[in-house]
C-alpha atoms as a PDB file:
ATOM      1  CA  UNK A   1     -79.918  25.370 -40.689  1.00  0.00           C
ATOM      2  CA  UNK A   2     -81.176  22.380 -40.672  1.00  0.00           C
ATOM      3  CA  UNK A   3     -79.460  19.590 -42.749  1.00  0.00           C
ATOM      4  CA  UNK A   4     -81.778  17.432 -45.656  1.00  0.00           C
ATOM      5  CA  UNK A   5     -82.259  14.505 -43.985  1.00  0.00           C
ATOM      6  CA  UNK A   6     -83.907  16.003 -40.906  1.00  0.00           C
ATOM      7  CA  UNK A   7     -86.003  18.301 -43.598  1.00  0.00           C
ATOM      8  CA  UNK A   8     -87.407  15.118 -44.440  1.00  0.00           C
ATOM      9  CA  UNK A   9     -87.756  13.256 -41.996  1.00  0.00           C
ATOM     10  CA  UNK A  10     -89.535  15.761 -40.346  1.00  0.00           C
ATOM     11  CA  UNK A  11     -91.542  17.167 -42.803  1.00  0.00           C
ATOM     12  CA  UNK A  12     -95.299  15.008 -44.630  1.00  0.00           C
ATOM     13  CA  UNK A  13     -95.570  15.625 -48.236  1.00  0.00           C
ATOM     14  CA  UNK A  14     -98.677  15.509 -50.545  1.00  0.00           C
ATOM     15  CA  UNK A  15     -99.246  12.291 -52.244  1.00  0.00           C
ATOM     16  CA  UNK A  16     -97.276  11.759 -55.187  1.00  0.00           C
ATOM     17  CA  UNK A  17     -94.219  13.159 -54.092  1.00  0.00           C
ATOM     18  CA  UNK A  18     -90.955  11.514 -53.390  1.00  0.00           C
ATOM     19  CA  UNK A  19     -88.780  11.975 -50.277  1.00  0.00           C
ATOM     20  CA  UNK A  20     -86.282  13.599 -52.732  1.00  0.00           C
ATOM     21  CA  UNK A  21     -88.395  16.277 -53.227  1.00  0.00           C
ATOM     22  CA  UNK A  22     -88.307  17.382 -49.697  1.00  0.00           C
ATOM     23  CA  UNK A  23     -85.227  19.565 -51.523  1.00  0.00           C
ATOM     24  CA  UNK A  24     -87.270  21.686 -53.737  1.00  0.00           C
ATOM     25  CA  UNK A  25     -89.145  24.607 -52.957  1.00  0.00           C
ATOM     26  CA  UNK A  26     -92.419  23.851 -51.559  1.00  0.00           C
ATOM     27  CA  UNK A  27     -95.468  25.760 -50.620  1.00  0.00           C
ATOM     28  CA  UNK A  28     -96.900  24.896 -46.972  1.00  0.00           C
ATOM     29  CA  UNK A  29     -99.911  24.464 -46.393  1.00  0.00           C
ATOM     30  CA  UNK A  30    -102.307  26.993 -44.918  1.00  0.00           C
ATOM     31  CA  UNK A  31    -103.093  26.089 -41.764  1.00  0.00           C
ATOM     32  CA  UNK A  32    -105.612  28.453 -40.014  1.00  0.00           C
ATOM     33  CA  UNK A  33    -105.200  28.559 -36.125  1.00  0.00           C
ATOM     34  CA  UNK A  34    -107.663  27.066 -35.012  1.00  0.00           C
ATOM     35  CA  UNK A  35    -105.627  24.562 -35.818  1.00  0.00           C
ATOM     36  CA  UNK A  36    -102.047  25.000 -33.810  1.00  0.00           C
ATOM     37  CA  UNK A  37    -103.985  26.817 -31.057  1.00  0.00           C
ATOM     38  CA  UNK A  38    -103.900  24.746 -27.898  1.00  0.00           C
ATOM     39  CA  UNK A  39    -106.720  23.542 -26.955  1.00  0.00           C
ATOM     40  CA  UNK A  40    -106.331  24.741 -23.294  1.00  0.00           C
ATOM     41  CA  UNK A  41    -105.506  27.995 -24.975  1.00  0.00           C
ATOM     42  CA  UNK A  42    -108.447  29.817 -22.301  1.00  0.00           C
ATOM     43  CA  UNK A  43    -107.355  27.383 -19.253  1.00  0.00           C
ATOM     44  CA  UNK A  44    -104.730  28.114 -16.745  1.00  0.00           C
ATOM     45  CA  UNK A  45    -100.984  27.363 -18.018  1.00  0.00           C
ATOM     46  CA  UNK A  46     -98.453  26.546 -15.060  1.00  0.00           C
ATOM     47  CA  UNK A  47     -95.041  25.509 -15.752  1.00  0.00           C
ATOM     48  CA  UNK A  48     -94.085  23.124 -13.181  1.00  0.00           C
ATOM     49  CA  UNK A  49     -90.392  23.456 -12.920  1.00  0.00           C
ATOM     50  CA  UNK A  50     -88.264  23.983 -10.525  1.00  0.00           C
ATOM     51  CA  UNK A  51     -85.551  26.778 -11.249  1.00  0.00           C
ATOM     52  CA  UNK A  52     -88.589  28.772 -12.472  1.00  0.00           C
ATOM     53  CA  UNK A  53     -90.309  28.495  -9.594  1.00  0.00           C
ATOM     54  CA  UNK A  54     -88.252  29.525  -7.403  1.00  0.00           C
ATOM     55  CA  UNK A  55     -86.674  32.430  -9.533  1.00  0.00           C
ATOM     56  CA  UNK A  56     -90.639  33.325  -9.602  1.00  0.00           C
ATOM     57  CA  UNK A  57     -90.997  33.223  -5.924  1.00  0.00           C
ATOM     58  CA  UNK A  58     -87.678  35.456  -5.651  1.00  0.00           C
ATOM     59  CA  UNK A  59     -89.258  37.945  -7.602  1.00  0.00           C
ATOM     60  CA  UNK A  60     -92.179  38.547  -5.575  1.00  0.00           C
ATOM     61  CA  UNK A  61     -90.058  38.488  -2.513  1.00  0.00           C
ATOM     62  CA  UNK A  62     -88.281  41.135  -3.670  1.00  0.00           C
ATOM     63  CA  UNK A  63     -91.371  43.045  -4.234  1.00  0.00           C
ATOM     64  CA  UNK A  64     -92.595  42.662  -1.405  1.00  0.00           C
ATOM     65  CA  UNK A  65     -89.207  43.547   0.253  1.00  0.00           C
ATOM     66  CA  UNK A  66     -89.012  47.149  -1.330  1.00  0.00           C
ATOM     67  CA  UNK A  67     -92.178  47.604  -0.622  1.00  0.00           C
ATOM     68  CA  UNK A  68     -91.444  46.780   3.320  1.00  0.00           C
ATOM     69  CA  UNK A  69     -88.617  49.619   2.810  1.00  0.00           C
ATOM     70  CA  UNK A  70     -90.443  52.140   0.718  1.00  0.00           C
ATOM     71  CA  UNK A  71     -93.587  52.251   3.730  1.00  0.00           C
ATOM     72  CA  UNK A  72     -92.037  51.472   6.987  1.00  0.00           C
ATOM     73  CA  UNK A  73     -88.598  52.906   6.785  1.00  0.00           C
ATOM     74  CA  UNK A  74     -89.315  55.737   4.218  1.00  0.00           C
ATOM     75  CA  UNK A  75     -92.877  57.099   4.101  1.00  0.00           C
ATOM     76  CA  UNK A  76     -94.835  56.265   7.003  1.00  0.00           C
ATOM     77  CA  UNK A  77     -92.005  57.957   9.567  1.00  0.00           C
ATOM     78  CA  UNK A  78     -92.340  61.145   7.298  1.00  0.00           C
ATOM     79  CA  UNK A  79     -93.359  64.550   8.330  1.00  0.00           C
ATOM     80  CA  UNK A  80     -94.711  65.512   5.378  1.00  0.00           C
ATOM     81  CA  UNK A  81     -98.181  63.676   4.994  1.00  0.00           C
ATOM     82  CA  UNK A  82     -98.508  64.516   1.422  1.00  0.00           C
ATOM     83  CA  UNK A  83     -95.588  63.674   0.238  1.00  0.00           C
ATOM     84  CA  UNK A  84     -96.032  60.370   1.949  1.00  0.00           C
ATOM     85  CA  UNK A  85     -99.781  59.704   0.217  1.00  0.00           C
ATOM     86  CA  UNK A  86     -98.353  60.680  -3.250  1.00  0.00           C
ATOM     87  CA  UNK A  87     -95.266  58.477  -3.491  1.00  0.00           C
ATOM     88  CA  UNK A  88     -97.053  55.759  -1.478  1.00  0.00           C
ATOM     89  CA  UNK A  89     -99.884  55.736  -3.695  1.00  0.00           C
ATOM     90  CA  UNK A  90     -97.692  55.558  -7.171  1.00  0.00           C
ATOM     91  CA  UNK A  91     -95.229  53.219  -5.999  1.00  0.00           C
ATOM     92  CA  UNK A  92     -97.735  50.436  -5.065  1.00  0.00           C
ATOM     93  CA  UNK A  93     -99.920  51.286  -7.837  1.00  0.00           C
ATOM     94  CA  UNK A  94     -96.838  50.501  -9.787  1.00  0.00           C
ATOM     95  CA  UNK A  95     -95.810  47.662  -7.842  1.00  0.00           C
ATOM     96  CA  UNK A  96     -99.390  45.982  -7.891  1.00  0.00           C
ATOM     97  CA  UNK A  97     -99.233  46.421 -11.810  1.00  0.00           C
ATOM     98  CA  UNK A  98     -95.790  45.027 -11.830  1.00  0.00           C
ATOM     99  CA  UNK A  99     -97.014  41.802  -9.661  1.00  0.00           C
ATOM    100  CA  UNK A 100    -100.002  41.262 -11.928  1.00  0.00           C
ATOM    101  CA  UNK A 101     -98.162  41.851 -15.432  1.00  0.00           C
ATOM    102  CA  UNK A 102     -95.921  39.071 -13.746  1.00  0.00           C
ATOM    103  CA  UNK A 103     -99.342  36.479 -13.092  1.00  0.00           C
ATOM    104  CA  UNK A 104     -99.815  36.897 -16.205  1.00  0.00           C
ATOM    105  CA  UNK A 105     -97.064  36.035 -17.789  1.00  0.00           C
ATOM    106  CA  UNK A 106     -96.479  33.561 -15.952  1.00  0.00           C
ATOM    107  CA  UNK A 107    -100.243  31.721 -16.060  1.00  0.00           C
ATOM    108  CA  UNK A 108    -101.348  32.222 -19.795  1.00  0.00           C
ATOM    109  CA  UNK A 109    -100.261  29.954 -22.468  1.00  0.00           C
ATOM    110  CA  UNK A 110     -97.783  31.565 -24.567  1.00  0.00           C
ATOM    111  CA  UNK A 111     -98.584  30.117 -27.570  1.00  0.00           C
ATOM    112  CA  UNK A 112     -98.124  26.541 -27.521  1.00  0.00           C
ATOM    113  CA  UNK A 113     -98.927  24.021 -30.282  1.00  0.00           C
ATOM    114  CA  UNK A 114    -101.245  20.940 -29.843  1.00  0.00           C
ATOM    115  CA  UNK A 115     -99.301  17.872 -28.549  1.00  0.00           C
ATOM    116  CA  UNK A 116     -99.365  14.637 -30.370  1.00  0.00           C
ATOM    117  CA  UNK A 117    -101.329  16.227 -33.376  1.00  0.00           C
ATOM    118  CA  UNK A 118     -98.736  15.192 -36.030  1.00  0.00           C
ATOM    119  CA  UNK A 119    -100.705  11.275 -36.154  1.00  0.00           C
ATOM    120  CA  UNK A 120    -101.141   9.911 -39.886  1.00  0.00           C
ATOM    121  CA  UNK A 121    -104.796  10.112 -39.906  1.00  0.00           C
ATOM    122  CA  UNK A 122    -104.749  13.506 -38.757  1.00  0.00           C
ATOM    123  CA  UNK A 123    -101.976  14.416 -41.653  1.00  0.00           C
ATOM    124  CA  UNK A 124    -104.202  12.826 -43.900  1.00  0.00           C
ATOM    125  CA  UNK A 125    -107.179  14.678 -43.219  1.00  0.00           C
ATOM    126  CA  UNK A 126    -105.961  17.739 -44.511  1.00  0.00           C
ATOM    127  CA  UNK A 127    -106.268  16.756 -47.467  1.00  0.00           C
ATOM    128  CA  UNK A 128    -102.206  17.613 -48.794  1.00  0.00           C
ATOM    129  CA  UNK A 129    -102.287  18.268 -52.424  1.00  0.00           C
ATOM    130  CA  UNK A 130     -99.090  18.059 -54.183  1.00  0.00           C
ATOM    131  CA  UNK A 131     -96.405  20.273 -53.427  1.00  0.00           C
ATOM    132  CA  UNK A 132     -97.750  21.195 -49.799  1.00  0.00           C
ATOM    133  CA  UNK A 133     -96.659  20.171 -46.897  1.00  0.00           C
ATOM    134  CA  UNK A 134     -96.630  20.640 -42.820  1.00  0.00           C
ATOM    135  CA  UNK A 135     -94.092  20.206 -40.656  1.00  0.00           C
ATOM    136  CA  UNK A 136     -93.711  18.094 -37.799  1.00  0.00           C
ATOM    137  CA  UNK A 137     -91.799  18.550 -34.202  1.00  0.00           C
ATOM    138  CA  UNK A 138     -90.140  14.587 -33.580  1.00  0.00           C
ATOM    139  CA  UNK A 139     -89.674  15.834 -29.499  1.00  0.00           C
ATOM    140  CA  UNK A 140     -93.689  16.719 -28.813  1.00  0.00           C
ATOM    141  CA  UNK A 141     -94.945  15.073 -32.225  1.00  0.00           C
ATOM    142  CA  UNK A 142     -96.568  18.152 -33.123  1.00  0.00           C
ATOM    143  CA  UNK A 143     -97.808  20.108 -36.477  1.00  0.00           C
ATOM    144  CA  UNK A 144     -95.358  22.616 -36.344  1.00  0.00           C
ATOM    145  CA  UNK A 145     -96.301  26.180 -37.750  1.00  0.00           C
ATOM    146  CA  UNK A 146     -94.075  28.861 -38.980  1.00  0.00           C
ATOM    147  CA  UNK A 147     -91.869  30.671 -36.545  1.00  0.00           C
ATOM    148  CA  UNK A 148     -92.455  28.109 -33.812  1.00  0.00           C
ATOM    149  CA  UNK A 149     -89.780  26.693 -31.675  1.00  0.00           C
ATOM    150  CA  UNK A 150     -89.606  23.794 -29.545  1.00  0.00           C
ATOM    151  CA  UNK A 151     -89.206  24.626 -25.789  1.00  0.00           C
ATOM    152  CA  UNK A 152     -86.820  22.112 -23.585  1.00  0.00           C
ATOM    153  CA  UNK A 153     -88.114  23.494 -20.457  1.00  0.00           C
ATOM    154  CA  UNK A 154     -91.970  23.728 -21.359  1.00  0.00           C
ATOM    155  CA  UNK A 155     -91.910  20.676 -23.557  1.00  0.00           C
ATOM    156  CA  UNK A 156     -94.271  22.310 -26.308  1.00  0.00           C
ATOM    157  CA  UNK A 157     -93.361  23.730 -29.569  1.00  0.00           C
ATOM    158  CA  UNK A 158     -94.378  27.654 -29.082  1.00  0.00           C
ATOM    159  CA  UNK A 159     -95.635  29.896 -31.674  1.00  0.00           C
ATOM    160  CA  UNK A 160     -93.643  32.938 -32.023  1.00  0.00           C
ATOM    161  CA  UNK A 161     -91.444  32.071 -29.204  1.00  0.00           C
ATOM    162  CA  UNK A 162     -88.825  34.867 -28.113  1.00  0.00           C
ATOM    163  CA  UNK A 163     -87.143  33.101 -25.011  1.00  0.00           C
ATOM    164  CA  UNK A 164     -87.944  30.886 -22.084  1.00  0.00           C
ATOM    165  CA  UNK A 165     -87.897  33.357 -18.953  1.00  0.00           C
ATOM    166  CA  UNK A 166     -87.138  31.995 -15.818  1.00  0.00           C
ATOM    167  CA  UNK A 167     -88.229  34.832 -13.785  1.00  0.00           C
ATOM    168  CA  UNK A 168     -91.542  34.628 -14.986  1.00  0.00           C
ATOM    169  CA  UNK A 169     -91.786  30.565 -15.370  1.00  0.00           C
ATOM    170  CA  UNK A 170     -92.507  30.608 -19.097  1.00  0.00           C
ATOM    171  CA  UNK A 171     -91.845  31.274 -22.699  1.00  0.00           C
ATOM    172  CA  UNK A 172     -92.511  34.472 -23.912  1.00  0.00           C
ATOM    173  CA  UNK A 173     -94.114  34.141 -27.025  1.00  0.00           C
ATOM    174  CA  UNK A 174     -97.469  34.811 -28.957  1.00  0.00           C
ATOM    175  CA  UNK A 175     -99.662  35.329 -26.606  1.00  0.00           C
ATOM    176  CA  UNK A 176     -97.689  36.486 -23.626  1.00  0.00           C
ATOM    177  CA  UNK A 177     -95.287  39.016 -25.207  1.00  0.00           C
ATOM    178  CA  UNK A 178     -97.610  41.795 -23.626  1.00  0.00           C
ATOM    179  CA  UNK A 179     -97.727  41.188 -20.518  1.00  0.00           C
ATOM    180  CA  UNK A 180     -93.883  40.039 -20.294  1.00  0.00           C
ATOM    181  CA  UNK A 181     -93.020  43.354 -21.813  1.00  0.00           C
ATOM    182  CA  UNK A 182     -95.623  45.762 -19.548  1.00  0.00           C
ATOM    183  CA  UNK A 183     -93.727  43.097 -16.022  1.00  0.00           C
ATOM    184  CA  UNK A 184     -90.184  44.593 -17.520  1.00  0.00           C
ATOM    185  CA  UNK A 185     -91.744  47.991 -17.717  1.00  0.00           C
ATOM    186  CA  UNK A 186     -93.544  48.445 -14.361  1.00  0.00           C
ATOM    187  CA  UNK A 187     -90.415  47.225 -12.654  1.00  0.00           C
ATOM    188  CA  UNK A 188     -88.078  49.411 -14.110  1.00  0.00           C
ATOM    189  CA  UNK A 189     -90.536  52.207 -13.337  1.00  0.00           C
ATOM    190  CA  UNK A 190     -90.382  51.234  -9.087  1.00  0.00           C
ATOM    191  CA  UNK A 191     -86.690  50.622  -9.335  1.00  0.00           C
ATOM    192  CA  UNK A 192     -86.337  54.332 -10.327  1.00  0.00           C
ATOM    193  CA  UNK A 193     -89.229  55.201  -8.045  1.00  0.00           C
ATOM    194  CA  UNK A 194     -87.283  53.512  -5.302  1.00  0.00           C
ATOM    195  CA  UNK A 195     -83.982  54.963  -6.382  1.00  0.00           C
ATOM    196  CA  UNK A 196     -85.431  58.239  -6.094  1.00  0.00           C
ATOM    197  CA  UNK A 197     -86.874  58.464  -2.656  1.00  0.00           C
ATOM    198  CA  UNK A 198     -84.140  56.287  -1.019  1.00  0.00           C
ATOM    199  CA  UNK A 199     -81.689  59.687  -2.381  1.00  0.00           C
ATOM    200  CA  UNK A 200     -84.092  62.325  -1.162  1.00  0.00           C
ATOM    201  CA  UNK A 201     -84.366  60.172   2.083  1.00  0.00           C
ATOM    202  CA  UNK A 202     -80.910  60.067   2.591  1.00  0.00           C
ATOM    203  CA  UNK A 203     -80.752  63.923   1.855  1.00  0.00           C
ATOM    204  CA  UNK A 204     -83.122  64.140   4.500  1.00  0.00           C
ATOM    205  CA  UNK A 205     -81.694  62.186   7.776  1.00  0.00           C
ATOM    206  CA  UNK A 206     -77.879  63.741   6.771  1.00  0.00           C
ATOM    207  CA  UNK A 207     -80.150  67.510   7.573  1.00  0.00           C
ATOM    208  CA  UNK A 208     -82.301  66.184  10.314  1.00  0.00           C
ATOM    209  CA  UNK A 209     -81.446  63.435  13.358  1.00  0.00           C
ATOM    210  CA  UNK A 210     -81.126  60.094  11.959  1.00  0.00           C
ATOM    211  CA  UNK A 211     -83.178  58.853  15.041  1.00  0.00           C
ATOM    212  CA  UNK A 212     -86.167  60.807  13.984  1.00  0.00           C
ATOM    213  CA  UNK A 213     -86.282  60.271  10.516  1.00  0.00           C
ATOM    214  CA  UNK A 214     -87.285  56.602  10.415  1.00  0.00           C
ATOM    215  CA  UNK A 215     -88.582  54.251  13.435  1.00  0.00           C
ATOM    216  CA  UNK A 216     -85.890  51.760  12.792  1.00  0.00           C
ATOM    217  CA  UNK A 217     -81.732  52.701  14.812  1.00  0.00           C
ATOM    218  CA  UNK A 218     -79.570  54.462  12.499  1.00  0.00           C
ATOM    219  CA  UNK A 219     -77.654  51.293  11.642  1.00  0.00           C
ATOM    220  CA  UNK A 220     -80.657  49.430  10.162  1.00  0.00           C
ATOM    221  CA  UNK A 221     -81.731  52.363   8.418  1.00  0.00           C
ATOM    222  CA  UNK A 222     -78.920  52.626   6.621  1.00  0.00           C
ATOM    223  CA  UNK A 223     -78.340  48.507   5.699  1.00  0.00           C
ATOM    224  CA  UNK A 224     -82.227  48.789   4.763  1.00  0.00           C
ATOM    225  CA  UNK A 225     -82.092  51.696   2.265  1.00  0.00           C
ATOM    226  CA  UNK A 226     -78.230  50.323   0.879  1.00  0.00           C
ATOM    227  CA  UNK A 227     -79.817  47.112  -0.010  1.00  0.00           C
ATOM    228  CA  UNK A 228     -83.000  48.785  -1.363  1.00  0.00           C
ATOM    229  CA  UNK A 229     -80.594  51.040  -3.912  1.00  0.00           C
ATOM    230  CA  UNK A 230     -78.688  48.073  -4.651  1.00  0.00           C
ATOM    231  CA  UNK A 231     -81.634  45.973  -5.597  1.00  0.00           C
ATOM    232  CA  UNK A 232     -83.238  49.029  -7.199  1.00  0.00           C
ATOM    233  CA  UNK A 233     -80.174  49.833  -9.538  1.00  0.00           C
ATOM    234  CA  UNK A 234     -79.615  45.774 -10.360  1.00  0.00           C
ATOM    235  CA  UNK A 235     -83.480  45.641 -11.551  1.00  0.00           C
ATOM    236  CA  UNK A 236     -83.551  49.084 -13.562  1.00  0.00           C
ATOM    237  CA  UNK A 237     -81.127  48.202 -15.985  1.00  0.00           C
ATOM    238  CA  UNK A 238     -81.676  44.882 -16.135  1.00  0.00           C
ATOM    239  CA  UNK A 239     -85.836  45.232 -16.340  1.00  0.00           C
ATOM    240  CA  UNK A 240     -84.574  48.208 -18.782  1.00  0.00           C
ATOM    241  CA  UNK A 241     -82.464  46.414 -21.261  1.00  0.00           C
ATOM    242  CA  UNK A 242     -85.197  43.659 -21.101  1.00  0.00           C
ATOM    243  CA  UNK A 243     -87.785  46.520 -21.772  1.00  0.00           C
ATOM    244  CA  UNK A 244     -85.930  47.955 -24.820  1.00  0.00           C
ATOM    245  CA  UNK A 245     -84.926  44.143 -26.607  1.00  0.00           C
ATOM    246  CA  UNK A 246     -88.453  43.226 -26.502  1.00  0.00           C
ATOM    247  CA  UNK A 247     -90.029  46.275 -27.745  1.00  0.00           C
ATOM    248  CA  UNK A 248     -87.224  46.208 -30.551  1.00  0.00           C
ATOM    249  CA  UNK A 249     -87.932  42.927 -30.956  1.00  0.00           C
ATOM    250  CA  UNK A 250     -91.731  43.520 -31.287  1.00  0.00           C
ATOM    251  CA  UNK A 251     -91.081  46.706 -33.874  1.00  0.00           C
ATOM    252  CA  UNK A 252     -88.845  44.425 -36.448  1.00  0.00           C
ATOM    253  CA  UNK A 253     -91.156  41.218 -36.113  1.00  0.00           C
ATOM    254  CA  UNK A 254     -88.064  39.199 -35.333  1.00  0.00           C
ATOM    255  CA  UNK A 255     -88.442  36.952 -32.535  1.00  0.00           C
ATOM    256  CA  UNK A 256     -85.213  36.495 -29.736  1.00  0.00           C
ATOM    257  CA  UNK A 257     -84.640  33.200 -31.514  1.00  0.00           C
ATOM    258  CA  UNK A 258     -84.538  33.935 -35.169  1.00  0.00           C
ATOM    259  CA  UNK A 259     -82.402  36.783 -34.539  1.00  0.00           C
ATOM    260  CA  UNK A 260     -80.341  34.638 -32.900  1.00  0.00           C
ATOM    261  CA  UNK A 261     -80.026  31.794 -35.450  1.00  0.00           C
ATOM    262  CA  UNK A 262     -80.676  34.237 -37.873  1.00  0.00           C
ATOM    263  CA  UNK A 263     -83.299  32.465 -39.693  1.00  0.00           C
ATOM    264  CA  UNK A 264     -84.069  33.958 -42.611  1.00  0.00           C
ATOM    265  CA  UNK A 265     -87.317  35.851 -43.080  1.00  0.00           C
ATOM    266  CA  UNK A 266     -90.119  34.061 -44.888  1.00  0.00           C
ATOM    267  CA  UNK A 267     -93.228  36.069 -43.231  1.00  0.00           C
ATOM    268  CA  UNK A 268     -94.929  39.796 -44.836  1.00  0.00           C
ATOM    269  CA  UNK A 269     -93.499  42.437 -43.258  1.00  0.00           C
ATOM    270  CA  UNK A 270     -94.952  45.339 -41.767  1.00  0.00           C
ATOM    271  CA  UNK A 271     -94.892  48.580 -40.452  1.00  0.00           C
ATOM    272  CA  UNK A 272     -93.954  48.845 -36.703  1.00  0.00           C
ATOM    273  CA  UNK A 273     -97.254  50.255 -35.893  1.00  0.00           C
ATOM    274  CA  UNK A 274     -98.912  47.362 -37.312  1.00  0.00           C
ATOM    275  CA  UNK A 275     -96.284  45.233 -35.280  1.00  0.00           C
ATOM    276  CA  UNK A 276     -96.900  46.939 -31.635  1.00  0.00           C
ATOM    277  CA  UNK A 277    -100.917  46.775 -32.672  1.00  0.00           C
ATOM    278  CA  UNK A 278    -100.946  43.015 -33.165  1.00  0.00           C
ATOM    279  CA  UNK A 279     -98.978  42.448 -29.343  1.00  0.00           C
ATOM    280  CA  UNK A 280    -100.507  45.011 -27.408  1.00  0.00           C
ATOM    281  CA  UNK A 281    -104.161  44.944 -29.134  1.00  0.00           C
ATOM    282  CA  UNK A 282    -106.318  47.332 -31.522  1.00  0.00           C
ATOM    283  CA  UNK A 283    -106.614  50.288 -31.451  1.00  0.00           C
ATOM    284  CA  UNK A 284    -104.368  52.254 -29.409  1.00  0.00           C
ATOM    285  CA  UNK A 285    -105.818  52.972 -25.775  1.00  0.00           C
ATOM    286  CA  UNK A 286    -104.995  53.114 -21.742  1.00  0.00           C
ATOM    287  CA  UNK A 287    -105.647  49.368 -22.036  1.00  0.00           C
ATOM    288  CA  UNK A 288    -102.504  48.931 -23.883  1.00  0.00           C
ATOM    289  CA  UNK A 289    -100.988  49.190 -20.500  1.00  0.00           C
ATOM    290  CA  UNK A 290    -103.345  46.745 -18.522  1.00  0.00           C
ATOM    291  CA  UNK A 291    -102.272  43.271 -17.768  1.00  0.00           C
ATOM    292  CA  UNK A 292    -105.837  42.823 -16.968  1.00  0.00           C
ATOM    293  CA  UNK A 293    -106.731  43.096 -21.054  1.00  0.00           C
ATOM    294  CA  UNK A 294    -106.458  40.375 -23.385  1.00  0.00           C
ATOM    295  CA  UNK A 295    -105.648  41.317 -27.042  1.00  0.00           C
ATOM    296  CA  UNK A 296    -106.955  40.489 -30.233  1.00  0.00           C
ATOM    297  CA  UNK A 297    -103.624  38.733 -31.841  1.00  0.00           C
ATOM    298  CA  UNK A 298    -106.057  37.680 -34.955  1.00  0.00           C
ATOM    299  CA  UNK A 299    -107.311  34.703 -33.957  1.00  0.00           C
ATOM    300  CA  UNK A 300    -109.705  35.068 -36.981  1.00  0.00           C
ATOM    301  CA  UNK A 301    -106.712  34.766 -39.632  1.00  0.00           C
ATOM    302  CA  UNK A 302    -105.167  32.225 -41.383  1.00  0.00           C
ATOM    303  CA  UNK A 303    -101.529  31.415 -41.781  1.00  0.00           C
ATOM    304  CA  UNK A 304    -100.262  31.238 -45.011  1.00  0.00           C
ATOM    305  CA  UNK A 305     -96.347  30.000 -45.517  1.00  0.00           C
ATOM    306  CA  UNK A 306     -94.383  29.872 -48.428  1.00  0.00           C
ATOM    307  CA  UNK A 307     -91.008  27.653 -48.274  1.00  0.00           C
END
């Protein structure tokens, strides 16, 4: 909660209005989104720190790692040819969907705010009547909308921001959310994938000769298919937890951050349907679980706020 005299210092009134009245109840102004949308919004959005990049890095590393074990130690010494085409053909479906979900995430703007908007002529252009206001961010002097937090690590006030990720070097927020949640998803679906075949595959050399059943020595086979379940068991519950926040998250229309502060709730609610329509897109389809489609998140509406 913030205290009165950062309420108004931070806040630009209509004319006639006193800085005591920064205490009353106040209507904000609408502000349509044209307005707080980035004007980059379309361009590519890279994060260039440092922790993020190289917890971005690890991730595809890791990727790439399992799928090093899941072909060369696992399918491609098999016997049985189909059963090597069907897993190998699911699991790197799965992991290619998993790699781009993570591009995405990681290269679209999650929702950030103009910076440096907040000037006096710009304020005064919109024309305030009495009783409205806008507020302002004093770290990226910024009109800051409803629900928008201001990011330490991205330097931006973000609309609808949920958390700052480092494994995908970005705030999830507005306009990310679905392709941060689908990443979680597609991961925990490989990890049990991997999980999976590295048991049956273990089932498999204790029946047959360990030297036949991969083209790597027994030792090595085993160190590659322990640190493959290891890594596969870490990432499913983590990816899994992460999977079932967000999508709670996204059903309640409560953001990471205001549960957090618990901020109380100033915005319509809706029905969770409505909620999982305006991340995901409209209507309901395969496309839902693309990270190649962009939704609609409204970009035709206005924002209306009451204080």
């Amino acid at each position: 909660m913030e205290s009165p005299v950062h309420r108004c210092r931070d806040v630009e009134h209509g004319r006639g209005h006193a800085g005591s009245n920064c205490l009353q109840a106040e209507q904000r102004i609408p502000v349509s989104k044209g307005v707080i949308t980035s004007s980059s919004a379309s361009a590519m959005w890279f994060i260039w720190d440092t922790c993020g990049i190289v917890c971005a890095v690890i991730t595809w590393l890791l990727v790439f790692y399992a799928e090093f074990v899941v072909l060369f130690v696992m399918l491609l010494p098999s016997k049985n040819l189909m059963y090597s085409i069907v897993n190998g053909t699911l699991f790197n479906t799965l992991a290619f969907l998993a790699l781009a979900s993570h591009l995405r995430a990681m290269c679209t703007d999650p929702g950030a705010v103009p910076k440096g908007n907040a000037t006096k002529e710009y304020i005064e252009s919109l024309q305030l009547k009495p009783g409205q206001v806008v507020y302002k961010c004093p770290k990226c002097c910024s009109i800051k909308p409803e629900r928008a937090h201001h990011c330490s690590v991205c330097k931006r006030c973000i609309r609808k921001m949920d958390h700052h990720c480092p494994w995908v070097n970005n705030c999830v927020g507005e306009n990310n959310q679905k392709y941060f949640v689908l990443f979680t998803m597609y991961i925990a679906l490989i990890s049990l994938h991997c999980l999976i075949m590295v048991v049956f595959h273990f089932l498999y050399c204790f029946e047959d000769d360990w030297t036949k059943c991969s083209s790597f020595s027994p030792p090595a086979t085993v160190i590659l298919l322990i640190l493959l379940c290891f890594e596969g068991l870490l990432f499913l519950i983590f990816t899994s937890v992460m999977f079932g926040t967000q999508v709670h998250s996204i059903c309640t229309d409560e953001t990471g951050i205001e549960q957090l502060k618990k901020e109380e709730r100033r915005w319509a609610k809706k029905t969770k349907w409505m909620n999982m329509r305006a991340v995901f897109g409209h209507p309901f389809s395969l496309l839902w679980f693309s990270p190649f489609s962009t939704p609609d998140h409204g970009k035709a509406e206005t924002y209306q706020y009451v204080v």
